[in-house]
N, C-alpha and C. Protein backbone atom coordinates (compact mmCIF):
# COMPACT_ATOMS: atom_id res chain seq x y z
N UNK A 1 151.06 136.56 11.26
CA UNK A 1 149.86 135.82 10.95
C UNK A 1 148.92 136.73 10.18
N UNK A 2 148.55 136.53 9.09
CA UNK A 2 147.56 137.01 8.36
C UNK A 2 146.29 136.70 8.27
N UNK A 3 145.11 137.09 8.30
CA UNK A 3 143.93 136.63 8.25
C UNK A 3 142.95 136.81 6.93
N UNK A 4 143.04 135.55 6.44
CA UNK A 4 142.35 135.40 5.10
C UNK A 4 140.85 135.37 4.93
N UNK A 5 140.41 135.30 3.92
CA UNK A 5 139.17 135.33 3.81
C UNK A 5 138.31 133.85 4.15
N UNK A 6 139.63 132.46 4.01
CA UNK A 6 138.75 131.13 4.50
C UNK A 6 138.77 131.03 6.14
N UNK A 7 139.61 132.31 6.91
CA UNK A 7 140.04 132.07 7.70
C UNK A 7 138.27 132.86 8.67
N UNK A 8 138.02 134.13 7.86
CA UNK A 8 136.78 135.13 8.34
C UNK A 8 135.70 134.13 8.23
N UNK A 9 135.53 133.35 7.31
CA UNK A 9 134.69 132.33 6.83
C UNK A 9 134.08 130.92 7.91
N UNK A 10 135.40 130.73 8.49
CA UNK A 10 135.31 130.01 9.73
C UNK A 10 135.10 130.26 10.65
N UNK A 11 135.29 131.10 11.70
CA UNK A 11 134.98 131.80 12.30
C UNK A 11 133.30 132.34 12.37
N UNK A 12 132.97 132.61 11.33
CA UNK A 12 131.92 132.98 10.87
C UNK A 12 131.02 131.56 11.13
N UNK A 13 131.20 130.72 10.47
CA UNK A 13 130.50 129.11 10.78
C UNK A 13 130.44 128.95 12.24
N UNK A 14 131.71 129.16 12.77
CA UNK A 14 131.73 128.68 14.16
C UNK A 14 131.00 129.64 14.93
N UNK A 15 130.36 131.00 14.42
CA UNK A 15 129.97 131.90 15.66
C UNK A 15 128.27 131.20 15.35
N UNK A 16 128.38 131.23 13.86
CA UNK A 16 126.42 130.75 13.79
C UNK A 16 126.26 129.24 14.13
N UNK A 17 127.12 128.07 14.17
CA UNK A 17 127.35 127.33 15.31
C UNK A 17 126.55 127.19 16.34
N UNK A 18 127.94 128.34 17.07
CA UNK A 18 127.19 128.62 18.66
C UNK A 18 125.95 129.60 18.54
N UNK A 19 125.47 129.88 17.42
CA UNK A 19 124.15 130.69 17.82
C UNK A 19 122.86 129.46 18.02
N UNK A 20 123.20 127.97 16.97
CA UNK A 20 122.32 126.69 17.28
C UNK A 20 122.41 126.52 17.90
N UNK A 21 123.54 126.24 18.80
CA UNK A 21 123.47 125.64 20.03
C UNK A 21 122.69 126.34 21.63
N UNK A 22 123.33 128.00 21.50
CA UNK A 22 122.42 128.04 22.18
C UNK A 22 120.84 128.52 21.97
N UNK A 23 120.25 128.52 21.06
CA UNK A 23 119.28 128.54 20.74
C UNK A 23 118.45 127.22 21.49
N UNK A 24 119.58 125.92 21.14
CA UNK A 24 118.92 125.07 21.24
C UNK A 24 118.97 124.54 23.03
N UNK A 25 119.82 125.42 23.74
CA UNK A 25 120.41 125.58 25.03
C UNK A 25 118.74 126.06 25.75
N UNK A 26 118.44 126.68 25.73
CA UNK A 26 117.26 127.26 25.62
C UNK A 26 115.95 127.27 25.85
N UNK A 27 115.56 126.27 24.27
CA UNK A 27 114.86 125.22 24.20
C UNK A 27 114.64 124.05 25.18
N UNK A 28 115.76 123.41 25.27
CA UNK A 28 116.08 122.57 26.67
C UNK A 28 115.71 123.29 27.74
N UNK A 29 116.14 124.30 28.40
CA UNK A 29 115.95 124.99 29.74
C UNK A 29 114.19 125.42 29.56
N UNK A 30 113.59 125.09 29.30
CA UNK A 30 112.54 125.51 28.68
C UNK A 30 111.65 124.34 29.28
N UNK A 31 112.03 123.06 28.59
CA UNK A 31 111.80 121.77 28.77
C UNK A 31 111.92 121.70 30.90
N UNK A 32 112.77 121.73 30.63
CA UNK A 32 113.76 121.47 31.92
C UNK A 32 112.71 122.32 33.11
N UNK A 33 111.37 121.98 33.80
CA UNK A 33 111.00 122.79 34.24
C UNK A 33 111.33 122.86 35.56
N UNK A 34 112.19 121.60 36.21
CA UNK A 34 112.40 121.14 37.51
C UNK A 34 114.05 121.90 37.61
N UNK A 35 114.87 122.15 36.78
CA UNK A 35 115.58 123.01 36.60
C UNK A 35 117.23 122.18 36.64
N UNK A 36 116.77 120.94 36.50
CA UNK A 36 117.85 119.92 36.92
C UNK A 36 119.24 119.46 35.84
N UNK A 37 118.85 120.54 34.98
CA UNK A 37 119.89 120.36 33.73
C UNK A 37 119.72 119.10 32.99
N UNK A 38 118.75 118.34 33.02
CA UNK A 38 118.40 116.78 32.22
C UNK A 38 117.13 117.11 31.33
N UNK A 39 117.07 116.36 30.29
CA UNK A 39 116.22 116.41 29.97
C UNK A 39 115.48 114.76 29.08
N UNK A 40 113.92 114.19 29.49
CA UNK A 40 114.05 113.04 28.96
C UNK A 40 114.54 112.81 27.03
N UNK A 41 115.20 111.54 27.05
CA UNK A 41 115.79 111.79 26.11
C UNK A 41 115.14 111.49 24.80
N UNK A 42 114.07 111.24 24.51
CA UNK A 42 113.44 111.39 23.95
C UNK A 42 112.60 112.40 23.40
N UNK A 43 112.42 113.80 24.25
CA UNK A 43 112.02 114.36 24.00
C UNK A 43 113.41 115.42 23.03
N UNK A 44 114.62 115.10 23.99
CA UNK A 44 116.07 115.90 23.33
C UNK A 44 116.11 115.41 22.11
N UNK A 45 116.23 114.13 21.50
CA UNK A 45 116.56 114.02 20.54
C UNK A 45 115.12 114.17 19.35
N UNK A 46 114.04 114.55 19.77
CA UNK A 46 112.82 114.87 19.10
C UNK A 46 113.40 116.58 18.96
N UNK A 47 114.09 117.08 19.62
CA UNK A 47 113.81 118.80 19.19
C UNK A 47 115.16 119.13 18.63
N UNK A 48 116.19 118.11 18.93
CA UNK A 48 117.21 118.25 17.50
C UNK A 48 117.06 117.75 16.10
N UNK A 49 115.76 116.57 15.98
CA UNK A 49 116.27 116.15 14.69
C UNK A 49 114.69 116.93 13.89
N UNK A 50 114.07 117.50 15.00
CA UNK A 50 112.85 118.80 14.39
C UNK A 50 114.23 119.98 13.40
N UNK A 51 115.48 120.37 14.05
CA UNK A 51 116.00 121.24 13.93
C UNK A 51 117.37 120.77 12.81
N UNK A 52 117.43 119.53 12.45
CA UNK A 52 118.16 119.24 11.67
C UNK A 52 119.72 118.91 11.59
N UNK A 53 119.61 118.77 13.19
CA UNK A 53 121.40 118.65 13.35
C UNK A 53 120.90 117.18 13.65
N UNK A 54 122.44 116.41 12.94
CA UNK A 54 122.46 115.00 12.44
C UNK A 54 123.89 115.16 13.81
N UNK A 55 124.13 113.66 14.45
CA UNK A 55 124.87 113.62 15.28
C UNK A 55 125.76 112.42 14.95
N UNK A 56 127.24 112.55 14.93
CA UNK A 56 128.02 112.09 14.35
C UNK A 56 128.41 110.65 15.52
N UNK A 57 128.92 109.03 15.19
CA UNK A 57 128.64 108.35 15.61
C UNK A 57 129.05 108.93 17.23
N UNK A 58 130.54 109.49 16.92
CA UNK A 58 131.36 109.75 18.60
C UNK A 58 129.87 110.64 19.31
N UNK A 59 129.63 111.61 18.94
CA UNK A 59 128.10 112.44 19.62
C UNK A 59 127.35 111.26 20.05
N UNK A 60 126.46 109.98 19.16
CA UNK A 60 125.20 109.16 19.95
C UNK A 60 125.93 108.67 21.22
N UNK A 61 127.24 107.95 20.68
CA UNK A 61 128.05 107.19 22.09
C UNK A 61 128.42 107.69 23.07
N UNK A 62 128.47 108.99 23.12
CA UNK A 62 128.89 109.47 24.45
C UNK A 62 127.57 110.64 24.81
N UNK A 63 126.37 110.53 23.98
CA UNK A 63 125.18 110.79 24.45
C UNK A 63 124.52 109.97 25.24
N UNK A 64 124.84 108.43 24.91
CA UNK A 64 124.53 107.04 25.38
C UNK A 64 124.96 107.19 26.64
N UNK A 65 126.31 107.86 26.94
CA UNK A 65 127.10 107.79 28.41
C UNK A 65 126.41 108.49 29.09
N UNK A 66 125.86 109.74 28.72
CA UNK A 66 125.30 110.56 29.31
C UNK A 66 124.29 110.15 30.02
N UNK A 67 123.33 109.59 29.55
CA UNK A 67 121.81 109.10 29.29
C UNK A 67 121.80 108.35 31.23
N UNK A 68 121.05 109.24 31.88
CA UNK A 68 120.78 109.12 33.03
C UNK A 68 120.36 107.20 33.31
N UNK A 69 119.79 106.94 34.28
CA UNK A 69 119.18 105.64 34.20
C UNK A 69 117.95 105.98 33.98
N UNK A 70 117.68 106.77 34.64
CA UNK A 70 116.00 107.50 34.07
C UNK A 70 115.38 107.86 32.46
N UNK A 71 117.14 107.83 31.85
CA UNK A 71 116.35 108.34 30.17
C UNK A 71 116.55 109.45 30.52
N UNK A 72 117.43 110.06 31.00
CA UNK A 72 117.45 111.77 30.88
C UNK A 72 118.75 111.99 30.35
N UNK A 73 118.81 113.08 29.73
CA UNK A 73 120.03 113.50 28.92
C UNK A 73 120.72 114.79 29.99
N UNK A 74 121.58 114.78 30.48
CA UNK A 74 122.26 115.97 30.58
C UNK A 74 122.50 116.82 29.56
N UNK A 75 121.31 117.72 28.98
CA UNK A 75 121.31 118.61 28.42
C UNK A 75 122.52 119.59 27.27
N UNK A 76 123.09 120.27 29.22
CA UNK A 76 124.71 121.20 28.70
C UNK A 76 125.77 120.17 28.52
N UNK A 77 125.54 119.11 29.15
CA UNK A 77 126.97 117.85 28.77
C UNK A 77 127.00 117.17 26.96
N UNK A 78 125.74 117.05 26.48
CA UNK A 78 125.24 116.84 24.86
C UNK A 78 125.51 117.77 24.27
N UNK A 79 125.18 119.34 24.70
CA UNK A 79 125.17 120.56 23.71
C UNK A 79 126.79 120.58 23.65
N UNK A 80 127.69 120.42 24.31
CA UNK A 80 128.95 120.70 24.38
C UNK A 80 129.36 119.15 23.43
N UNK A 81 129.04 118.35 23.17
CA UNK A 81 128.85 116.86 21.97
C UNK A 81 128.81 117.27 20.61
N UNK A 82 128.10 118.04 20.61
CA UNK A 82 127.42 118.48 19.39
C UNK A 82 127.93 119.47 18.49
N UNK A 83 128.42 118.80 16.98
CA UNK A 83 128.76 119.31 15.96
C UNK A 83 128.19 119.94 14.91
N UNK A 84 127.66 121.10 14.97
CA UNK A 84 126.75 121.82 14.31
C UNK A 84 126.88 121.62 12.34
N UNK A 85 125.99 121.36 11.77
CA UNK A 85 126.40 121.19 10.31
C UNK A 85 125.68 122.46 9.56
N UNK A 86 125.69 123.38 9.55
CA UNK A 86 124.64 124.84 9.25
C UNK A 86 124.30 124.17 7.86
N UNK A 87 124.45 123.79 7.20
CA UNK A 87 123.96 123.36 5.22
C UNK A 87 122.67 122.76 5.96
N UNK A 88 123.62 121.19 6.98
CA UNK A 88 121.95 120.07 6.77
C UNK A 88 121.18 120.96 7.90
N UNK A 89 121.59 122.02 8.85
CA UNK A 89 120.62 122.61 8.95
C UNK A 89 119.76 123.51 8.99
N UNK A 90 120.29 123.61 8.02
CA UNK A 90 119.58 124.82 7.13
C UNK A 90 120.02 126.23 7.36
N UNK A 91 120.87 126.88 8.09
CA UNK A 91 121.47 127.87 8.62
C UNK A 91 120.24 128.62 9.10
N UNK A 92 119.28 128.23 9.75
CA UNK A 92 117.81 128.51 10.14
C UNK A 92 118.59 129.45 11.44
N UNK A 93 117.80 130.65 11.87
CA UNK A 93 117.49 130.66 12.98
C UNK A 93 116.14 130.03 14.00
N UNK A 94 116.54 129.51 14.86
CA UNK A 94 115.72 128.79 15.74
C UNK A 94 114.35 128.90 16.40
């Protein structure tokens, strides 16, 4: 197995990826002051689309599953949903 340069490239996407996510891991626990891993979902999807990650249809529908009866998001169950796009967002740190 050889390792190419589209191969360093990916890898590379996927580590700054996981640097959004948990950035945005974080953020949530932040929120989260009762410590319950939920967060209302309105406020979750206000501090991802501040941050520019767009969520692909399979992500809303099984965010939908998530979605407490209360309107709360399980937080780490969404961040693990979530397909990071670094272009639409901007390859920002957080």
């Amino acid at each position: 197995m050889s390792i190419t340069p589209s191969t360093v490239s990916q890898v590379e996407v996927q580590l700054q990826a996981n640097h959004v996510k948990k950035q945005l891991r974080g953020l949530f626990k932040k929120v989260d002051q009762d410590r319950e891993q939920v967060i209302p979902a309105d406020i979750f999807y206000q501090l991802i689309e501040l941050h520019q990650v767009n969520l692909s249809s399979e992500a809303k529908a099984a965010l939908k599953r998530a979605v407490k009866a209360s309107d709360k998001i399980d937080y780490r169950a969404a961040i693990a949903q979530l397909t990071i796009d670094l272009q639409a967002a901007g390859n920002n740190d957080l």
